[in-house]
N, C-alpha and C. Protein backbone atom coordinates (compact mmCIF):
# COMPACT_ATOMS: atom_id res chain seq x y z
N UNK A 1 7.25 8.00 -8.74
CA UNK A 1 7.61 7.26 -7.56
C UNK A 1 7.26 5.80 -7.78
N UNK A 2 8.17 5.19 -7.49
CA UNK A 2 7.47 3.56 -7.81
C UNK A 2 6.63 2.85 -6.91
N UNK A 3 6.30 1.59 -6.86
CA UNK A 3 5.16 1.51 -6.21
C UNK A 3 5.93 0.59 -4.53
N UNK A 4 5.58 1.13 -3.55
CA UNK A 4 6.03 0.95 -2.46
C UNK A 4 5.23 -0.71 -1.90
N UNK A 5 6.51 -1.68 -1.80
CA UNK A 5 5.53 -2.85 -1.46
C UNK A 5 5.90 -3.01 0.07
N UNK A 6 4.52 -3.09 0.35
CA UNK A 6 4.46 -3.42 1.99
C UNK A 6 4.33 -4.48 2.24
N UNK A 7 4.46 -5.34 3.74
CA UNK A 7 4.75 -6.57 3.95
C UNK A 7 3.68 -6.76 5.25
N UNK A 8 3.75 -8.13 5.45
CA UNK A 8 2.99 -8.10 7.03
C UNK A 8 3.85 -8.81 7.86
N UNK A 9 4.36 -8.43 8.79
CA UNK A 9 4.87 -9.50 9.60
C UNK A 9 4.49 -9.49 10.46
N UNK A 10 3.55 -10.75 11.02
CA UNK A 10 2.46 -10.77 12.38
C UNK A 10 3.59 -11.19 13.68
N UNK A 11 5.12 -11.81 13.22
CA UNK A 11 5.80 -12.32 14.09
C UNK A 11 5.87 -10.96 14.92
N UNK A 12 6.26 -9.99 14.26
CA UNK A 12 6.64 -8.67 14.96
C UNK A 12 5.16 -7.86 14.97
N UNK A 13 4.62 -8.03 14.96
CA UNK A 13 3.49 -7.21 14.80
C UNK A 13 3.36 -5.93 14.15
N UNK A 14 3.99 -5.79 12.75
CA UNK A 14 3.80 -5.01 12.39
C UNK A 14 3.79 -4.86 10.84
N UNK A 15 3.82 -3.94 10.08
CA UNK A 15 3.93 -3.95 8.86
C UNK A 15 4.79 -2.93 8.22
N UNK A 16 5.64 -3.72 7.36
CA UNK A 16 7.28 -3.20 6.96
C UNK A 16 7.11 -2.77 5.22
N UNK A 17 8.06 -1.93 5.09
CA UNK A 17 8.81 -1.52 3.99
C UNK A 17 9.69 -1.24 3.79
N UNK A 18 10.63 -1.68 3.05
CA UNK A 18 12.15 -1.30 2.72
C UNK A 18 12.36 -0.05 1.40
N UNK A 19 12.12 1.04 1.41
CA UNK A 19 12.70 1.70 0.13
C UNK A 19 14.15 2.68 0.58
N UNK A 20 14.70 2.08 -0.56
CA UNK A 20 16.44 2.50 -0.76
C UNK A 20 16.94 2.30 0.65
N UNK A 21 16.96 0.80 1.06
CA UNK A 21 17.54 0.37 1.75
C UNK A 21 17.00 0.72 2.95
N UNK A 22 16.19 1.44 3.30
CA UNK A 22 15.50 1.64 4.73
C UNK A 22 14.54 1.14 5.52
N UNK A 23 13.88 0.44 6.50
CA UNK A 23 12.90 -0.21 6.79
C UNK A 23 12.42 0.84 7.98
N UNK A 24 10.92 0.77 6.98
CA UNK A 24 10.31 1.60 7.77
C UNK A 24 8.71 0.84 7.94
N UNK A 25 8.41 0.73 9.12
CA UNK A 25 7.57 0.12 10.11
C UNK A 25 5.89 0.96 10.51
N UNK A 26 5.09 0.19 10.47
CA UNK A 26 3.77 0.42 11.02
C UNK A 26 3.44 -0.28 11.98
N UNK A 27 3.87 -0.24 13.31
CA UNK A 27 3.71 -1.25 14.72
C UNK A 27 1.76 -1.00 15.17
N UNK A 28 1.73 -2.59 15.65
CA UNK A 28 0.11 -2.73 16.16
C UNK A 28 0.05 -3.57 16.97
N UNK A 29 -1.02 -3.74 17.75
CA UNK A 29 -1.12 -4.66 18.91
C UNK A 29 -2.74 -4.62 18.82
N UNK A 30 -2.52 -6.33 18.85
CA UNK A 30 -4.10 -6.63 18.57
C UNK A 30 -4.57 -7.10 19.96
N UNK A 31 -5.99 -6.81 19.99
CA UNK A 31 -6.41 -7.26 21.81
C UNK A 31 -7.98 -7.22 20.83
N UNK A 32 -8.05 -8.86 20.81
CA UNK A 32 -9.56 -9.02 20.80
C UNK A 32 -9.49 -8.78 18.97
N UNK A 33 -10.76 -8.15 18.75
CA UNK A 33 -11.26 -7.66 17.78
C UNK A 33 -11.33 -6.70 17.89
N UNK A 34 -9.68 -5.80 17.94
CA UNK A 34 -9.31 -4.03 17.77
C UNK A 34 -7.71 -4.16 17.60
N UNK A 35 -7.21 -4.00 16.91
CA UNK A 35 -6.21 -3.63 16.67
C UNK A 35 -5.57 -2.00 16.88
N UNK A 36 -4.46 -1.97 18.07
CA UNK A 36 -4.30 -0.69 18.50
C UNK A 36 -2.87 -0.71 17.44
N UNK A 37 -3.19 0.49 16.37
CA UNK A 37 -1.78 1.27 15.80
C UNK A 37 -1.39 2.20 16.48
N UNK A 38 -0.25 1.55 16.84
CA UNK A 38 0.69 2.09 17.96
C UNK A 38 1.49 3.10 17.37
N UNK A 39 2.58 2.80 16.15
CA UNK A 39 3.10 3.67 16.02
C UNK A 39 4.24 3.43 14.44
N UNK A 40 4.06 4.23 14.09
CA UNK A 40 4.73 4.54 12.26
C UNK A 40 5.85 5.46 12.52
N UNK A 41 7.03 4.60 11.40
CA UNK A 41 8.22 4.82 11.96
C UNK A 41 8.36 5.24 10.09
N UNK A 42 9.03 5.80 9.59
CA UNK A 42 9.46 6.46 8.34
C UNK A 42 10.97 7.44 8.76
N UNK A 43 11.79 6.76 8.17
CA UNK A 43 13.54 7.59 8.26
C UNK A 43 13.37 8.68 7.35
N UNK A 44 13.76 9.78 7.99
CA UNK A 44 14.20 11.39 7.44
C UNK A 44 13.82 11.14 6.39
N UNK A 45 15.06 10.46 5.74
CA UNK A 45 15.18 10.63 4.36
C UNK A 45 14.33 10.16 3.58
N UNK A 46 12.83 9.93 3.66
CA UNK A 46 12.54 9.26 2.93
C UNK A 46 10.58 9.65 2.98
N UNK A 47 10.65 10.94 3.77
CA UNK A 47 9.64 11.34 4.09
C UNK A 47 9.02 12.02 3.13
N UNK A 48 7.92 12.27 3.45
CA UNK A 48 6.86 12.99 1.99
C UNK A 48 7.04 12.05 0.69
N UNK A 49 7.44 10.78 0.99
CA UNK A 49 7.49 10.00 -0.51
C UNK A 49 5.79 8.96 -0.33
N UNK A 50 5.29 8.91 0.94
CA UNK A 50 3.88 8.34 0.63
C UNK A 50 4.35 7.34 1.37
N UNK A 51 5.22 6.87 1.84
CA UNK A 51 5.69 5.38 2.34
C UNK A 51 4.69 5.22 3.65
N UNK A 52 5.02 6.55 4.69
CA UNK A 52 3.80 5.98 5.68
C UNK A 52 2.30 5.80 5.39
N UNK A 53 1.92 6.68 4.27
CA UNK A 53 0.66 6.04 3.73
C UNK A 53 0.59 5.07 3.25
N UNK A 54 1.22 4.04 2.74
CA UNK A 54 1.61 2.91 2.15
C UNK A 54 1.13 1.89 3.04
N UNK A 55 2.21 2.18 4.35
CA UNK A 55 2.26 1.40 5.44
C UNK A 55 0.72 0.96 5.78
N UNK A 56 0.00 2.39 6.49
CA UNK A 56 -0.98 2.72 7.03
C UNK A 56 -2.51 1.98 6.40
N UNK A 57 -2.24 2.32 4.88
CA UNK A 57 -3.10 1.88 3.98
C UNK A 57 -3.16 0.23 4.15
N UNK A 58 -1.80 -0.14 3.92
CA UNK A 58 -2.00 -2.02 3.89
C UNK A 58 -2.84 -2.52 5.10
N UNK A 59 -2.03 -1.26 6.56
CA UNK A 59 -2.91 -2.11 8.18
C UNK A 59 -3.85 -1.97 8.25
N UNK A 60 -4.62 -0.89 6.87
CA UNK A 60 -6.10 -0.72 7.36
C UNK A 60 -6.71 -1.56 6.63
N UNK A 61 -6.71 -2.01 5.43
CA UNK A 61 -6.71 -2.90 4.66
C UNK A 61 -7.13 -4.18 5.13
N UNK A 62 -6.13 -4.52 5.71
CA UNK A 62 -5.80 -5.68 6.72
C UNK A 62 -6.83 -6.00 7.80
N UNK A 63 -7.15 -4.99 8.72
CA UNK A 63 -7.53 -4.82 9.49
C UNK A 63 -9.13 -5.03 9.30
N UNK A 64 -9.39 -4.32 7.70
CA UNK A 64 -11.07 -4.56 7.23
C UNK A 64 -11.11 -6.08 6.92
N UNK A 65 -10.32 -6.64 6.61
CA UNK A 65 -10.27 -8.05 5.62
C UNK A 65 -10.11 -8.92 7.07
N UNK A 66 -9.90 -8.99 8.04
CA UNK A 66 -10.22 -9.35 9.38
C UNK A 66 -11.45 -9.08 10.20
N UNK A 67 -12.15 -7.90 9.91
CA UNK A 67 -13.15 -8.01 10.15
C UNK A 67 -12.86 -7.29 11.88
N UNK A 68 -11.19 -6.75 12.02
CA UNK A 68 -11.05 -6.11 12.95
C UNK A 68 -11.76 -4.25 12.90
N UNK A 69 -11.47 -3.69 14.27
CA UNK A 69 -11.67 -1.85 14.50
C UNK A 69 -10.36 -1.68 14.97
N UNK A 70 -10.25 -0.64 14.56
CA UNK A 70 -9.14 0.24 14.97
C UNK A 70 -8.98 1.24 15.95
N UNK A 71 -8.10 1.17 16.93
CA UNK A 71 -7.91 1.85 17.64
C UNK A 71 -6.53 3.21 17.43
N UNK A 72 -6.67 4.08 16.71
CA UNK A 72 -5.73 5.01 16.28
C UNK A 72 -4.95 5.68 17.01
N UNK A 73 -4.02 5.17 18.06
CA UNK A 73 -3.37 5.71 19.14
C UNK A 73 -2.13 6.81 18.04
N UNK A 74 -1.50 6.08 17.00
CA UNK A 74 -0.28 6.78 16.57
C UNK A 74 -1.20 7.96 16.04
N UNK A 75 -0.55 9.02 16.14
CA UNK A 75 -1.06 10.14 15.80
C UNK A 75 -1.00 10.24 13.83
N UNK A 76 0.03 9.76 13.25
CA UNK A 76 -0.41 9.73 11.84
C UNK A 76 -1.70 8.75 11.34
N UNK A 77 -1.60 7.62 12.09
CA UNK A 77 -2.95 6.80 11.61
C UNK A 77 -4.34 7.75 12.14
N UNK A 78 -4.28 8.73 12.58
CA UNK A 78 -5.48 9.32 13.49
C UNK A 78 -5.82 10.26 12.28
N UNK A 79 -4.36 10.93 12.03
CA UNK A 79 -4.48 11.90 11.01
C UNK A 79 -4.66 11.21 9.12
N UNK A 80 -4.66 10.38 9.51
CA UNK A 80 -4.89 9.46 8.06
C UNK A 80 -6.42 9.26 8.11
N UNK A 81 -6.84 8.58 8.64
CA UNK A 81 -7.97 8.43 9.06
C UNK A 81 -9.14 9.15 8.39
N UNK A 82 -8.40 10.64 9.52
CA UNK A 82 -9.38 11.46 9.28
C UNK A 82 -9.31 12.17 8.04
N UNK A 83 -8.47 11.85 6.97
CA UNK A 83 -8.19 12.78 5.63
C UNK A 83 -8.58 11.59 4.86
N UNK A 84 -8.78 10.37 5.08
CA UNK A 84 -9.56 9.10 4.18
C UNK A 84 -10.89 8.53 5.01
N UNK A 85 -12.08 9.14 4.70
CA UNK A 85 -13.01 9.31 5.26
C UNK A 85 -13.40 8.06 5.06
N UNK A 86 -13.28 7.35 4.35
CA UNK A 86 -13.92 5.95 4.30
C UNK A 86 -13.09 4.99 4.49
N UNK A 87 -12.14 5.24 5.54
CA UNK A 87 -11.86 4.07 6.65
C UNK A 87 -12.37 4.65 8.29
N UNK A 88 -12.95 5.73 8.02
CA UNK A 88 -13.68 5.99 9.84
C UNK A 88 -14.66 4.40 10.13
N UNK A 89 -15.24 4.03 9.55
CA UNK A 89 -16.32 2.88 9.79
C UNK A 89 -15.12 1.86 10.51
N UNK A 90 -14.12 1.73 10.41
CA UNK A 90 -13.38 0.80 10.91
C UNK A 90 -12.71 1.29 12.57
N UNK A 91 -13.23 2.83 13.27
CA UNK A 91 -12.86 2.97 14.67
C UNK A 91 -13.71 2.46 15.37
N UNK A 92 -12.37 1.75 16.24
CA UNK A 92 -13.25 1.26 17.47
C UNK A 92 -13.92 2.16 18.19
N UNK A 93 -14.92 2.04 18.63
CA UNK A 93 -15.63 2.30 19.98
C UNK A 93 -14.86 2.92 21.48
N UNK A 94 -15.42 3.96 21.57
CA UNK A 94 -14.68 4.22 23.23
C UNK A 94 -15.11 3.18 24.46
């Protein structure tokens, strides 16, 4: 699989990838010092290739290198999360 390059675009708030012509999206909304991932978008066709981990990986990334927490509303970032144990230090607080 080749290597999936992700993008940031803060205009839209979110973070993009195009493979074989498809753009597929990691939406967030920042309030303060927490960034809420709202929601990961990946087309049919193109699923089980790692792309939403791709996505997911760059916003968390991102998110440490800001010095932001995360608030894991989309249910794949929740489930990412919890299967990459060493980005839990980055949930926000209830």
């Amino acid at each position: 699989m080749p290597d999936i390059h992700v993008i940031h675009n803060p205009a839209a708030s979110r973070f993009e990838a195009t493979v074989d012509g498809l753009l597929c999206v990691a939406d967030y909304s920042r309030q303060g010092h927490t960034v809420a991932m709202t929601h990961t978008y990946v087309p049919d066709a193109l699923r089980g290739r790692g792309v939403a981990a791709a996505l997911v990986k760059a916003a968390l990334d991102w998110a440490r290198s800001q010095g932001l927490k995360v608030d894991p509303q989309c249910s794949y970032v929740d489930v990412y999360m919890q299967r990459h144990r060493e980005t839990l230090d980055l949930l926000a607080q209830d």
